[in-house]
PDB file of N, CA and C in Angstrom:
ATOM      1  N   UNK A   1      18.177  28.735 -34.831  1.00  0.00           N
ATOM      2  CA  UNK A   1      17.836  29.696 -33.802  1.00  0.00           C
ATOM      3  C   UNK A   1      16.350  30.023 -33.856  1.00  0.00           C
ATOM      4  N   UNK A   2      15.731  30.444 -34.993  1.00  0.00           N
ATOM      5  CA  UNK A   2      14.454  30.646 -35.291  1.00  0.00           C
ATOM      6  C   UNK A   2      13.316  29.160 -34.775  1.00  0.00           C
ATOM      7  N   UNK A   3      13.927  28.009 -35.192  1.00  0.00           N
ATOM      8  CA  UNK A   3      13.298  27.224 -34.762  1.00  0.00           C
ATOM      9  C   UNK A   3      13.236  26.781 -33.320  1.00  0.00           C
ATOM     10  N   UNK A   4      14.298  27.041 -32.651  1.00  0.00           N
ATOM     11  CA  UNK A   4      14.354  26.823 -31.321  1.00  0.00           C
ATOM     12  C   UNK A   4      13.457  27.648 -30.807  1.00  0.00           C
ATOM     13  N   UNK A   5      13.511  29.169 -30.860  1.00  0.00           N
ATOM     14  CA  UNK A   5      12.170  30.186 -30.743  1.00  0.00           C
ATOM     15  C   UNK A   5      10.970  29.530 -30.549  1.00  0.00           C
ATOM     16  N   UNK A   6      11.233  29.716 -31.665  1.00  0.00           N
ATOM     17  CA  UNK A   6       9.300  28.581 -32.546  1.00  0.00           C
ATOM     18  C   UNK A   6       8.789  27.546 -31.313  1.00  0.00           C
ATOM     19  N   UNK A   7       9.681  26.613 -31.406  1.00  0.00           N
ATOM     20  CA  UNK A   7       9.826  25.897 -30.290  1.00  0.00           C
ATOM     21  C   UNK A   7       9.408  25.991 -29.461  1.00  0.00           C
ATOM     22  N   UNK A   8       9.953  26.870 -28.679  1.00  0.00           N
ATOM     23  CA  UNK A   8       9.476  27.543 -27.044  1.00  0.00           C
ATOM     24  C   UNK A   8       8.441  28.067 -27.117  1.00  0.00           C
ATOM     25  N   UNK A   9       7.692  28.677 -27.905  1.00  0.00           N
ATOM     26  CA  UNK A   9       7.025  29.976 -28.331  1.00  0.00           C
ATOM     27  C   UNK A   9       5.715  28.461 -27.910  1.00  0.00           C
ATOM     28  N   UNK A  10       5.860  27.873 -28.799  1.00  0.00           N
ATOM     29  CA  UNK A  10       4.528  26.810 -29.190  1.00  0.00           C
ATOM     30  C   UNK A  10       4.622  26.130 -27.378  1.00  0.00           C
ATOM     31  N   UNK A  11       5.513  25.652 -26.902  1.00  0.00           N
ATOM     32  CA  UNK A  11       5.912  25.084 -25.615  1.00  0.00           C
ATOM     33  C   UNK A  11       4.786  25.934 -24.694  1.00  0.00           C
ATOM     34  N   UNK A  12       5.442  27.236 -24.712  1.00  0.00           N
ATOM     35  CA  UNK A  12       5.004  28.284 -23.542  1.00  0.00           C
ATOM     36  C   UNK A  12       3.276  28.756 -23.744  1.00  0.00           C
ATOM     37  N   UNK A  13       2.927  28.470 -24.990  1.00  0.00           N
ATOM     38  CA  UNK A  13       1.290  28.558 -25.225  1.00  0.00           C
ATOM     39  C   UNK A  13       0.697  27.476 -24.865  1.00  0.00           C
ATOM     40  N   UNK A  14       1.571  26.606 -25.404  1.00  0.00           N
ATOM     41  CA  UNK A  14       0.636  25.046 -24.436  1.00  0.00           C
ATOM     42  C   UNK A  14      -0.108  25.214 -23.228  1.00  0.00           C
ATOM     43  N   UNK A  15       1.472  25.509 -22.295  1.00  0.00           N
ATOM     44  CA  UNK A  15       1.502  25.605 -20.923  1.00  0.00           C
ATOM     45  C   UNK A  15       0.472  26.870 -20.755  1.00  0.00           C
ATOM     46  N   UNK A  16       0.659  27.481 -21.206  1.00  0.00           N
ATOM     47  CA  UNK A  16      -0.410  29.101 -20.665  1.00  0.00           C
ATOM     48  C   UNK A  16      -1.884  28.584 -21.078  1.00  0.00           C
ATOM     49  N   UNK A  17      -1.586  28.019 -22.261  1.00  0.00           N
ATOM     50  CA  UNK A  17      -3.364  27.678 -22.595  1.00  0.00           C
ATOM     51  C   UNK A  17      -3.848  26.898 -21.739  1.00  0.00           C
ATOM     52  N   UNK A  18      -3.513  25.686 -21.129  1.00  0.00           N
ATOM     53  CA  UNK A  18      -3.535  24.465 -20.562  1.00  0.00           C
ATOM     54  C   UNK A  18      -3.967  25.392 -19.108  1.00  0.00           C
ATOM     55  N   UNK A  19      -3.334  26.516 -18.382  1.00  0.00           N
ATOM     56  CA  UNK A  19      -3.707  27.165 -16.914  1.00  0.00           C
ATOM     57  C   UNK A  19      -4.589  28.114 -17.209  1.00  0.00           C
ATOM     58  N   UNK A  20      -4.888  29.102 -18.219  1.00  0.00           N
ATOM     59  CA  UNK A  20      -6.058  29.622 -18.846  1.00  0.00           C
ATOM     60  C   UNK A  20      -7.398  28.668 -18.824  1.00  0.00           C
ATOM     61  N   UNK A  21      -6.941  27.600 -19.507  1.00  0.00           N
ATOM     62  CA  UNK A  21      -8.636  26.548 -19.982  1.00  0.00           C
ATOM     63  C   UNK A  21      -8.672  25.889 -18.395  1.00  0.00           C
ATOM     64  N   UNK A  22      -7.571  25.653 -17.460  1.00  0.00           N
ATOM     65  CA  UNK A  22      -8.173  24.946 -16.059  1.00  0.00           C
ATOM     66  C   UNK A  22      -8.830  26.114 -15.321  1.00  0.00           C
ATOM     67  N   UNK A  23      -8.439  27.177 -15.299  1.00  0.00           N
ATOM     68  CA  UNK A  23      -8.588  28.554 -14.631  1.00  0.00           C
ATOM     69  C   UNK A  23     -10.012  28.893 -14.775  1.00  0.00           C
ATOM     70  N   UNK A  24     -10.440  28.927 -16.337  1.00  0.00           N
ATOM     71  CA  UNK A  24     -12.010  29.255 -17.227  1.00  0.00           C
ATOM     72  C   UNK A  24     -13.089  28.295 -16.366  1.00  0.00           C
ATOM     73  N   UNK A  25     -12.649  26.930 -16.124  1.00  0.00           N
ATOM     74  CA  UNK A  25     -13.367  25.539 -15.902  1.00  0.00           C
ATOM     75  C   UNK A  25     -13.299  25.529 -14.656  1.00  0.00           C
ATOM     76  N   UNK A  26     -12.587  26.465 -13.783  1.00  0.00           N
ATOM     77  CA  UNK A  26     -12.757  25.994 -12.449  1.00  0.00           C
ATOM     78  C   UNK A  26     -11.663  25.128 -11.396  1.00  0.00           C
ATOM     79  N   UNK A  27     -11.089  25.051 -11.770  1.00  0.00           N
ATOM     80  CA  UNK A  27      -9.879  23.792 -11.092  1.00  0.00           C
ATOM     81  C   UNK A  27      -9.155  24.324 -10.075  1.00  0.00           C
ATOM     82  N   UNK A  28      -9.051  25.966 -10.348  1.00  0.00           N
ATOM     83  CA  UNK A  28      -7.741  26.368  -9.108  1.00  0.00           C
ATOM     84  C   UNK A  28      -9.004  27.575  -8.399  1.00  0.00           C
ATOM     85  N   UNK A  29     -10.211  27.536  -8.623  1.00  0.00           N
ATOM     86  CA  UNK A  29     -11.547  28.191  -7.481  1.00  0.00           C
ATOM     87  C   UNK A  29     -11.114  27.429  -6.649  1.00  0.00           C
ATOM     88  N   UNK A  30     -12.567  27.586  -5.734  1.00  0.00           N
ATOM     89  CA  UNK A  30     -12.913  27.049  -4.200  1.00  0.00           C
ATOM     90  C   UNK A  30     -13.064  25.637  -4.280  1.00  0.00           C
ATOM     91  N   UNK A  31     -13.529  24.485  -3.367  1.00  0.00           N
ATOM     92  CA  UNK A  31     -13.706  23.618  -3.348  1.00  0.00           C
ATOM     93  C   UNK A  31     -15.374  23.352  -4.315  1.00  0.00           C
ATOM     94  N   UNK A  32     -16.209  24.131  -4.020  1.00  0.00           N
ATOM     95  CA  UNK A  32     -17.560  24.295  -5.193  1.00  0.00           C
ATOM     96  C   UNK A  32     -17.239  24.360  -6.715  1.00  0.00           C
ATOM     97  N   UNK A  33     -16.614  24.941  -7.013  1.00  0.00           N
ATOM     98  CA  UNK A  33     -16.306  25.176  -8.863  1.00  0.00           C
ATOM     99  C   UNK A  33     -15.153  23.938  -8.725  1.00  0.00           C
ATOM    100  N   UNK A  34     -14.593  23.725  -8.296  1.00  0.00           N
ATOM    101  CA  UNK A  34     -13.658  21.990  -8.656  1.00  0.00           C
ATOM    102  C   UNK A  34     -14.893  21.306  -8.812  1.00  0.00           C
ATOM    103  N   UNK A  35     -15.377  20.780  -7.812  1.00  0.00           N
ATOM    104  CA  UNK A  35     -16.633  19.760  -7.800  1.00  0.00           C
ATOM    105  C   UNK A  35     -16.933  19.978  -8.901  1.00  0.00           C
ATOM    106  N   UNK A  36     -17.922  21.167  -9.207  1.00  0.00           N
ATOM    107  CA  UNK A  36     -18.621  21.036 -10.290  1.00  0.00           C
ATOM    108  C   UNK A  36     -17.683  21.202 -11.639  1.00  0.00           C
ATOM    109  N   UNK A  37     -16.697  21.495 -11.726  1.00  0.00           N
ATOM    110  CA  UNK A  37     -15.426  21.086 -13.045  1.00  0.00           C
ATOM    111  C   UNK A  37     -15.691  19.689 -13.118  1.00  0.00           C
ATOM    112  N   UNK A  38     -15.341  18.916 -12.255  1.00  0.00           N
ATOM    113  CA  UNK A  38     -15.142  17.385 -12.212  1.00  0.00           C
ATOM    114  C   UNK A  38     -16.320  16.982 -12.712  1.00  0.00           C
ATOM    115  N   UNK A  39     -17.700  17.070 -12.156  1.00  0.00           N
ATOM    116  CA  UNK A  39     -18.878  16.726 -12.524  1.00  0.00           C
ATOM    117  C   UNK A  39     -18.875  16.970 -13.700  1.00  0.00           C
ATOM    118  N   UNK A  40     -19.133  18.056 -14.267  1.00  0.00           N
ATOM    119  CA  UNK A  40     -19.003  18.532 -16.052  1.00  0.00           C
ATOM    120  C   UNK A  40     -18.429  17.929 -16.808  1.00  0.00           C
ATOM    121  N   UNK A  41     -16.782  17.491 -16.187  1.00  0.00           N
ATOM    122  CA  UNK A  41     -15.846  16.459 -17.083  1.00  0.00           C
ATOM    123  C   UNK A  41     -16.499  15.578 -17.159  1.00  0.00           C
ATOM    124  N   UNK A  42     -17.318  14.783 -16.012  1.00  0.00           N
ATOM    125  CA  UNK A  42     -17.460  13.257 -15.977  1.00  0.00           C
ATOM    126  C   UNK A  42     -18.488  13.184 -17.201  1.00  0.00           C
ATOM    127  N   UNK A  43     -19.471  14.045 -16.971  1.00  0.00           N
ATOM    128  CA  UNK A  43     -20.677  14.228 -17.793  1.00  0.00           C
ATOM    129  C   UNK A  43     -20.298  14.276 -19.360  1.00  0.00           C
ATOM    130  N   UNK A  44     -18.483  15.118 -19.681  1.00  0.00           N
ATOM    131  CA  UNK A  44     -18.644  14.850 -21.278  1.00  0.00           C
ATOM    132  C   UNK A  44     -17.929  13.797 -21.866  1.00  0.00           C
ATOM    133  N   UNK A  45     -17.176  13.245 -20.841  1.00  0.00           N
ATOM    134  CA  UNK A  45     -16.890  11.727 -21.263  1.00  0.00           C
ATOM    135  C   UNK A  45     -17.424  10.590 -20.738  1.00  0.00           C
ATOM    136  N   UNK A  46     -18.974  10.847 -20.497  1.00  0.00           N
ATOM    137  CA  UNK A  46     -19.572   9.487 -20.412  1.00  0.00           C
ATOM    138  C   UNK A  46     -19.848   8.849 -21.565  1.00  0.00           C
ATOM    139  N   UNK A  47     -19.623   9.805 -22.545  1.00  0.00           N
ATOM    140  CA  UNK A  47     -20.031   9.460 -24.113  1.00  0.00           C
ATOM    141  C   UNK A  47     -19.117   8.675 -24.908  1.00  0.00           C
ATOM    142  N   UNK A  48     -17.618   9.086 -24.054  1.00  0.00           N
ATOM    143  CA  UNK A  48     -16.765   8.514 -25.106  1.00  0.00           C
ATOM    144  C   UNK A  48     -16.124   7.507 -24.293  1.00  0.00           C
ATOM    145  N   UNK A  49     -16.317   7.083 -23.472  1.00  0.00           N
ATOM    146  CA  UNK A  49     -16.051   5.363 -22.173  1.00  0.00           C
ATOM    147  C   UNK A  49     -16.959   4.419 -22.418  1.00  0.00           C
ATOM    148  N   UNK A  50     -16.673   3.149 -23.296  1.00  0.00           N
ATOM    149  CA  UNK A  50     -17.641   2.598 -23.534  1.00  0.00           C
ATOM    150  C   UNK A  50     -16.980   1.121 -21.782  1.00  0.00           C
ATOM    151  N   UNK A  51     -18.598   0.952 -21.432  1.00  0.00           N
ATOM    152  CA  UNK A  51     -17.708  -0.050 -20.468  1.00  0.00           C
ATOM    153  C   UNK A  51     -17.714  -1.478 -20.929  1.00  0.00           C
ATOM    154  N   UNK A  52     -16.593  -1.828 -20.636  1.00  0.00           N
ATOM    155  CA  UNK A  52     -15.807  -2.953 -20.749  1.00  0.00           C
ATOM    156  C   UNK A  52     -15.564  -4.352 -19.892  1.00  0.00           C
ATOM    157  N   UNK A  53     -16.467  -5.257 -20.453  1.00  0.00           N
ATOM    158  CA  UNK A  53     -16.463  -6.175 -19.243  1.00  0.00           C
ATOM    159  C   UNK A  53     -15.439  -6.547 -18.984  1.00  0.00           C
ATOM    160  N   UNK A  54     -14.889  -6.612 -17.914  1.00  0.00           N
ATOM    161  CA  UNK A  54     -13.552  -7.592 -17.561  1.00  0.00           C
ATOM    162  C   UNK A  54     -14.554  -8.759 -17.122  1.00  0.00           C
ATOM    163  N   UNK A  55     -13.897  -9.923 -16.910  1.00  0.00           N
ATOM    164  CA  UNK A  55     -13.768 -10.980 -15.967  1.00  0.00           C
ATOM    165  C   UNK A  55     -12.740 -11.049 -15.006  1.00  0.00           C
ATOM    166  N   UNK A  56     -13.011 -11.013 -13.890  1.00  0.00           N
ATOM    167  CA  UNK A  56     -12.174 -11.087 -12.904  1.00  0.00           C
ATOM    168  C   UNK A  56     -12.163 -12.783 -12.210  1.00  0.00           C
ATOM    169  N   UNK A  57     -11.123 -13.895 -12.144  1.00  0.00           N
ATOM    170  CA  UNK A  57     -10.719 -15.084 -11.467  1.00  0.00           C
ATOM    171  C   UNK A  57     -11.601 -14.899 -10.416  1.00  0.00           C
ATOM    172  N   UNK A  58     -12.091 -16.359 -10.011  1.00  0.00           N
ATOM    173  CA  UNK A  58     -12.208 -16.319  -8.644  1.00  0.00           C
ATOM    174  C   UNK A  58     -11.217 -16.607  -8.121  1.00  0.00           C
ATOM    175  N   UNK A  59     -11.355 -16.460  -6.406  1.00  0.00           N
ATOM    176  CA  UNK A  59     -10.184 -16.794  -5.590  1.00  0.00           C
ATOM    177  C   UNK A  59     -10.801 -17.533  -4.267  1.00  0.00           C
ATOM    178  N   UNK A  60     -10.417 -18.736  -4.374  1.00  0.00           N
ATOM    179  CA  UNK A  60     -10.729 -19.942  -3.057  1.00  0.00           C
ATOM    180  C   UNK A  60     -10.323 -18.997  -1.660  1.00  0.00           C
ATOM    181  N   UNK A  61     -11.254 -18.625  -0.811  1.00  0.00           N
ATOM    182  CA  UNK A  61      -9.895 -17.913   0.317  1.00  0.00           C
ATOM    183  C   UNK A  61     -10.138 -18.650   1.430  1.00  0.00           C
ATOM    184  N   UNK A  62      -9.302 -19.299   1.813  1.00  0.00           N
ATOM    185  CA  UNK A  62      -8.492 -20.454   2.741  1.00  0.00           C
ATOM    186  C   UNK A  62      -9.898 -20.107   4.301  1.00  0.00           C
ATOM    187  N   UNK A  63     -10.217 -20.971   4.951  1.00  0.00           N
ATOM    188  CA  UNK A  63     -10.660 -20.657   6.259  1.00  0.00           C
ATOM    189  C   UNK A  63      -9.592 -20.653   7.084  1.00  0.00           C
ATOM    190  N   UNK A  64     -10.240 -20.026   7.974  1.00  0.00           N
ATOM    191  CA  UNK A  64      -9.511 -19.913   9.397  1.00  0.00           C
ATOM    192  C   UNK A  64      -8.432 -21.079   9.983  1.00  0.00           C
ATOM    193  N   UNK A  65      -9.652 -22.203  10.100  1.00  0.00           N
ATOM    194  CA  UNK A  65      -9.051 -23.757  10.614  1.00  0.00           C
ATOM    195  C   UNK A  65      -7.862 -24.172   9.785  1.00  0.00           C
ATOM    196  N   UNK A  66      -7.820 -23.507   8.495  1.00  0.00           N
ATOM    197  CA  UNK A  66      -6.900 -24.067   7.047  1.00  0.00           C
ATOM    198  C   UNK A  66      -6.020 -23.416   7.487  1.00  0.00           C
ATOM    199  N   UNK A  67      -5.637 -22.248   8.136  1.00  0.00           N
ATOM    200  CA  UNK A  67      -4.652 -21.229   7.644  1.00  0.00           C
ATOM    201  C   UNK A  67      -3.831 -21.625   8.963  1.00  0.00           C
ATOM    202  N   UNK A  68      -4.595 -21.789  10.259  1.00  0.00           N
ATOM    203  CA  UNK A  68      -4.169 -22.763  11.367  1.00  0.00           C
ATOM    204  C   UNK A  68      -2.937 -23.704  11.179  1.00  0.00           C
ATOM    205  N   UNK A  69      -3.823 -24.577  10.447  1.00  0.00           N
ATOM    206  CA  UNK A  69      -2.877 -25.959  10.421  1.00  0.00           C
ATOM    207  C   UNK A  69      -2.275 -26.039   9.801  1.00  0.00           C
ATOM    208  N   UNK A  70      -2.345 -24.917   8.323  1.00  0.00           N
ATOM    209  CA  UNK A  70      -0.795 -24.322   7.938  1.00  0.00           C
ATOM    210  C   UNK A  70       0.105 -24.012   7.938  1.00  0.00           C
ATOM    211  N   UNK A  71      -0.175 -23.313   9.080  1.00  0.00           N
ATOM    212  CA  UNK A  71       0.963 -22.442   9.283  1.00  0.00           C
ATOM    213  C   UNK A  71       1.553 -23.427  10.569  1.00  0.00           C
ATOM    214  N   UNK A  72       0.976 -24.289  11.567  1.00  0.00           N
ATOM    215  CA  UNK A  72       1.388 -25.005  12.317  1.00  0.00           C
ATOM    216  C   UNK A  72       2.732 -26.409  11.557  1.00  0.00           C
ATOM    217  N   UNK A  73       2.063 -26.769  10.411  1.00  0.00           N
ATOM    218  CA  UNK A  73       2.280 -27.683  10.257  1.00  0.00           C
ATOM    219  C   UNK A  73       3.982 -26.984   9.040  1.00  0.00           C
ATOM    220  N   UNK A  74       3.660 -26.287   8.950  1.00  0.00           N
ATOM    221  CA  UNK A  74       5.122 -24.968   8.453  1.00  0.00           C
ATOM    222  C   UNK A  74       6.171 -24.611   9.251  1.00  0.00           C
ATOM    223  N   UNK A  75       5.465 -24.453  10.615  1.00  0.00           N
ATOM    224  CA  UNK A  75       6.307 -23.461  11.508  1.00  0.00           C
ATOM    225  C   UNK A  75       6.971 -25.013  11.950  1.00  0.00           C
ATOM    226  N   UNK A  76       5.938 -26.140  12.215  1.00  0.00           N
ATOM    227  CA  UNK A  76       7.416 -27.123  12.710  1.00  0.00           C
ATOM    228  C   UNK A  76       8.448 -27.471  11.636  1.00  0.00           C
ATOM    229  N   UNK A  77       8.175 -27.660  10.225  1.00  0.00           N
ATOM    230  CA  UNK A  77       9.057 -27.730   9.381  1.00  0.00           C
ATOM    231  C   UNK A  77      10.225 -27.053   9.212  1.00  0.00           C
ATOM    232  N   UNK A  78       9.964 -25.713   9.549  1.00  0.00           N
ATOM    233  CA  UNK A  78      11.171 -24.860  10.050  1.00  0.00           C
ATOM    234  C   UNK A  78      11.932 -24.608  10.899  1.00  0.00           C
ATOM    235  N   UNK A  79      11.042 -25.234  12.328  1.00  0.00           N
ATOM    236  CA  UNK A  79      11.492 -25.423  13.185  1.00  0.00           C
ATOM    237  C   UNK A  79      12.718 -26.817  12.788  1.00  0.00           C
ATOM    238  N   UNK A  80      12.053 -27.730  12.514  1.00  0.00           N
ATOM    239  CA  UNK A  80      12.742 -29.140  12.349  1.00  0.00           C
ATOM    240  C   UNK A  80      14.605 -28.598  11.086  1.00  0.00           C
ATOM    241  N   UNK A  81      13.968 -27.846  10.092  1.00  0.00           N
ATOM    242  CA  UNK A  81      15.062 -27.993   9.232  1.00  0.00           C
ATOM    243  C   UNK A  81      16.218 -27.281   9.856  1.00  0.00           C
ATOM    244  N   UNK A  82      15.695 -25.682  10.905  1.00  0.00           N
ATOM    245  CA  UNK A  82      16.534 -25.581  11.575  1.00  0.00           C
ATOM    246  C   UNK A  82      17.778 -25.827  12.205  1.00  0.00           C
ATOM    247  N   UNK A  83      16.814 -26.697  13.410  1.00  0.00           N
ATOM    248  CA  UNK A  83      17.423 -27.299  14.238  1.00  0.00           C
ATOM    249  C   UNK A  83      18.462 -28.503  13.284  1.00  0.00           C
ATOM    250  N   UNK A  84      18.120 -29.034  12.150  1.00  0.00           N
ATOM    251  CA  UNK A  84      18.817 -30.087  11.631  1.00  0.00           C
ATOM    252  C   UNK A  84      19.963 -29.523  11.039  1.00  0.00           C
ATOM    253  N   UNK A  85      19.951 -28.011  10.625  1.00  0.00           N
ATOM    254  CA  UNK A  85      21.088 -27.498  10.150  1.00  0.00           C
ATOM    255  C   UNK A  85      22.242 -26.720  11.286  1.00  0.00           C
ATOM    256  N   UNK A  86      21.273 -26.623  12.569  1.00  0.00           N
ATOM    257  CA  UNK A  86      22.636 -26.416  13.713  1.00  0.00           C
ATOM    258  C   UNK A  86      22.764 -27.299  14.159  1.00  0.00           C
ATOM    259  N   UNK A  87      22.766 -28.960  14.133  1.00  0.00           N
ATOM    260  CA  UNK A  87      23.088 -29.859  14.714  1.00  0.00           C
ATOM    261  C   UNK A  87      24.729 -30.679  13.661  1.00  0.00           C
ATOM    262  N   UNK A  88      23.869 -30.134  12.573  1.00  0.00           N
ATOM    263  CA  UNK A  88      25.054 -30.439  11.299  1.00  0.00           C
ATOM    264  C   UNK A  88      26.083 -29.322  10.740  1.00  0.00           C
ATOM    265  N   UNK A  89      26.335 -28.344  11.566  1.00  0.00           N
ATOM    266  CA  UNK A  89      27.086 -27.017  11.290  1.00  0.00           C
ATOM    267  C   UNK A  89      28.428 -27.558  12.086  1.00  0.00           C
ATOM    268  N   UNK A  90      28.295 -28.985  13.115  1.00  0.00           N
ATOM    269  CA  UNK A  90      30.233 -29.027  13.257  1.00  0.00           C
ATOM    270  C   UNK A  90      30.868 -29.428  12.296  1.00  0.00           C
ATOM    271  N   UNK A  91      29.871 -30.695  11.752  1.00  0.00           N
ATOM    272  CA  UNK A  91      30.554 -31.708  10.832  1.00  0.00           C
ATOM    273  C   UNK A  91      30.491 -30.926   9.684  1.00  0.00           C
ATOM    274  N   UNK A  92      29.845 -30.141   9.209  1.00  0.00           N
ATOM    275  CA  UNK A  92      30.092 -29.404   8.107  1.00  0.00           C
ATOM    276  C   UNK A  92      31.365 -28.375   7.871  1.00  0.00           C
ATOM    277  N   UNK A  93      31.415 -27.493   9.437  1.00  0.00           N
ATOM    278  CA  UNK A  93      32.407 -26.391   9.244  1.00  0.00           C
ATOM    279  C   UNK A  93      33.905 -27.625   9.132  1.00  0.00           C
ATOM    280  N   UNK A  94      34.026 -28.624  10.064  1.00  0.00           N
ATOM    281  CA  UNK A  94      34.942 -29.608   9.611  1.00  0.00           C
ATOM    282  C   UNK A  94      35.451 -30.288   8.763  1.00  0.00           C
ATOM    283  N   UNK A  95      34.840 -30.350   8.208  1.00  0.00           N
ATOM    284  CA  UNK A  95      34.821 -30.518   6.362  1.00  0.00           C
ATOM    285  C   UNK A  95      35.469 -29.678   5.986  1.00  0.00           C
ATOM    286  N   UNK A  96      34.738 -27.975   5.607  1.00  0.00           N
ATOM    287  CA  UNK A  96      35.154 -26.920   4.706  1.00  0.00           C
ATOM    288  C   UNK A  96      36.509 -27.061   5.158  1.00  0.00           C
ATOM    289  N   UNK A  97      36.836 -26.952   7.096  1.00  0.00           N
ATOM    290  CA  UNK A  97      37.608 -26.324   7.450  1.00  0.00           C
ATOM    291  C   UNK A  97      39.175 -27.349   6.603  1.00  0.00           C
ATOM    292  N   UNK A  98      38.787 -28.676   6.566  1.00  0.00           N
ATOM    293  CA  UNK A  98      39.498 -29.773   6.106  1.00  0.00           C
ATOM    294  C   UNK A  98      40.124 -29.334   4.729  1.00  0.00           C
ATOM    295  N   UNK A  99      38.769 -29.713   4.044  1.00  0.00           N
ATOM    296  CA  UNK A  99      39.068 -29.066   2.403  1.00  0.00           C
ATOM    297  C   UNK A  99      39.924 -28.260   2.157  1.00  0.00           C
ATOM    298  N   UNK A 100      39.589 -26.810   2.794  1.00  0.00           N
ATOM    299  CA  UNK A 100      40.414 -25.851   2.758  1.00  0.00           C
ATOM    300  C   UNK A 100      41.855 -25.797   2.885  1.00  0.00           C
ATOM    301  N   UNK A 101      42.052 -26.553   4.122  1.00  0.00           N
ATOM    302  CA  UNK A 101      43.416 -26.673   4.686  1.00  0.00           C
ATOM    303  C   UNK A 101      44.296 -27.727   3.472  1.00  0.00           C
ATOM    304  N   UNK A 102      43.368 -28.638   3.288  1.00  0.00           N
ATOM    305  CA  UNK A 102      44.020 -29.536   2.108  1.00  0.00           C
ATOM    306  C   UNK A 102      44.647 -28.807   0.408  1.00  0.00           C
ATOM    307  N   UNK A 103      43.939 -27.991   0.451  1.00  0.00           N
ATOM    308  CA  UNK A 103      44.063 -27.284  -0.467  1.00  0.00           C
ATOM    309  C   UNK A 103      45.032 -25.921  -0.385  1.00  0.00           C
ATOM    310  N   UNK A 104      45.179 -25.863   0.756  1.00  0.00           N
ATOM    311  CA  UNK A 104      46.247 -24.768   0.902  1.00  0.00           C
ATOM    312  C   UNK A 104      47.628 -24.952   1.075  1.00  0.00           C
ATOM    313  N   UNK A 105      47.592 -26.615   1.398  1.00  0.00           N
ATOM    314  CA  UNK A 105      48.640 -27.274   1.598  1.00  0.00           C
ATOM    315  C   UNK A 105      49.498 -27.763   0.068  1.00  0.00           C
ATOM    316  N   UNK A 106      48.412 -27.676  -0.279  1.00  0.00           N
ATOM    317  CA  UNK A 106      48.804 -28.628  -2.574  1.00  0.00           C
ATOM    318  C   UNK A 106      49.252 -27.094  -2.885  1.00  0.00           C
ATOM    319  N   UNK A 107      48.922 -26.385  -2.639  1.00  0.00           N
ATOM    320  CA  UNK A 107      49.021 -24.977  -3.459  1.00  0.00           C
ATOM    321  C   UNK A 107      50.801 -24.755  -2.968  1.00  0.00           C
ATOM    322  N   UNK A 108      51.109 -24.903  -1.586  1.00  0.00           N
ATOM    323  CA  UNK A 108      52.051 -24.401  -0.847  1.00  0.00           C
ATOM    324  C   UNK A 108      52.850 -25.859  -1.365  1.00  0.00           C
ATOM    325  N   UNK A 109      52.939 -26.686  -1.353  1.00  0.00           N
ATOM    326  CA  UNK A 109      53.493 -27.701  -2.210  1.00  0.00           C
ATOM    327  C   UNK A 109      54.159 -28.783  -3.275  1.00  0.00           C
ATOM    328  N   UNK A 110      52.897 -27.256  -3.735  1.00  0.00           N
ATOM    329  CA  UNK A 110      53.290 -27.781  -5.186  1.00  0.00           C
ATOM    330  C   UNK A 110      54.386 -26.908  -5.878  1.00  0.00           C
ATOM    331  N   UNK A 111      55.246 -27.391  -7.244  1.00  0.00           N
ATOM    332  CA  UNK A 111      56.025 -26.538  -7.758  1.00  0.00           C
ATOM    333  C   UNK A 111      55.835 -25.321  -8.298  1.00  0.00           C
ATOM    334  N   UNK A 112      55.912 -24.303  -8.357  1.00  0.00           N
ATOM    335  CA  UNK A 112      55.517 -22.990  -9.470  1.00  0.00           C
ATOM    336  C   UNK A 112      55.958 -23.800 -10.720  1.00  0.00           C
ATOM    337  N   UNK A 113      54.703 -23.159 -11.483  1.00  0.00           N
ATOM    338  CA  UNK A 113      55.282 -23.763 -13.236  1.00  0.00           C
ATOM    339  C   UNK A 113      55.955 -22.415 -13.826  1.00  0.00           C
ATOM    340  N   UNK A 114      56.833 -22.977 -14.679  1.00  0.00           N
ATOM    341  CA  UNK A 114      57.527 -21.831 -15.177  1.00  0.00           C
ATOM    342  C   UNK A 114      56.783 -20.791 -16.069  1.00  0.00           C
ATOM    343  N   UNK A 115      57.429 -19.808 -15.945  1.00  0.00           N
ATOM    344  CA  UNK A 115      56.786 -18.867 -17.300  1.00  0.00           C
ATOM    345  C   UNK A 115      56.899 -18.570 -18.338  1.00  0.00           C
ATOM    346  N   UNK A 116      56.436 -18.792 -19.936  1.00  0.00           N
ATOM    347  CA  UNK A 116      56.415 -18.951 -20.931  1.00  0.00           C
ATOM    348  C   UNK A 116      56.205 -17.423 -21.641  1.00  0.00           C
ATOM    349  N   UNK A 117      57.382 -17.331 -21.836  1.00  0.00           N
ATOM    350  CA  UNK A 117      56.838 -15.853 -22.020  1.00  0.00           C
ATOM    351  C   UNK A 117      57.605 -15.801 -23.984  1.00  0.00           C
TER     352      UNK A 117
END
């Protein structure tokens, strides 16, 4: 019980200290004392940001004429596979529809096996 207290006690000073020290610095003033909060921050951790080179990839970026005949030479491919898959959707559903039926026929056909119990 005491420690749960304790607990909260330390919790609820955090939090109060934490809106006290933004309050002191400026954060919940006017739009002037933010600014200059922010400025002040930036100013005391310029000391402790050391900068860090990245390397960033290059990136080839496609021209115009490229992206053209890309996408032309795409859009008929899709066009084409399309069309090749609704031209082949009778003989296909004829099939399943086959299979299926064949198979419903062995099932209905066949003997029940007994049960081993």
């Amino acid at each position: 019980m005491l420690s749960r207290l304790f607990s909260w006690s330390v919790r609820g000073g955090l939090a109060g200290g934490a809106v006290y020290y933004s309050t002191q610095e400026g954060l919940w003033g006017d739009a002037k004392s933010t600014i200059s909060m922010y400025e002040r921050t930036c100013d005391k951790t310029k000391s402790l940001v050391k900068d860090v080179p990245i390397e960033f990839p290059t990136i080839d970026v496609p021209r115009p004429t490229e992206i053209g005949a890309f996408c032309r030479v795409n859009w008929n491919k899709a066009v084409y596979a399309a069309f090749d898959g609704l031209s082949a959707a009778p003989k296909k559903i004829r099939q399943w529809t086959s299979c299926g039926y064949d198979s419903i026929v062995k099932l209905i056909n066949e003997p029940p096996k007994p049960v081993q119990g």
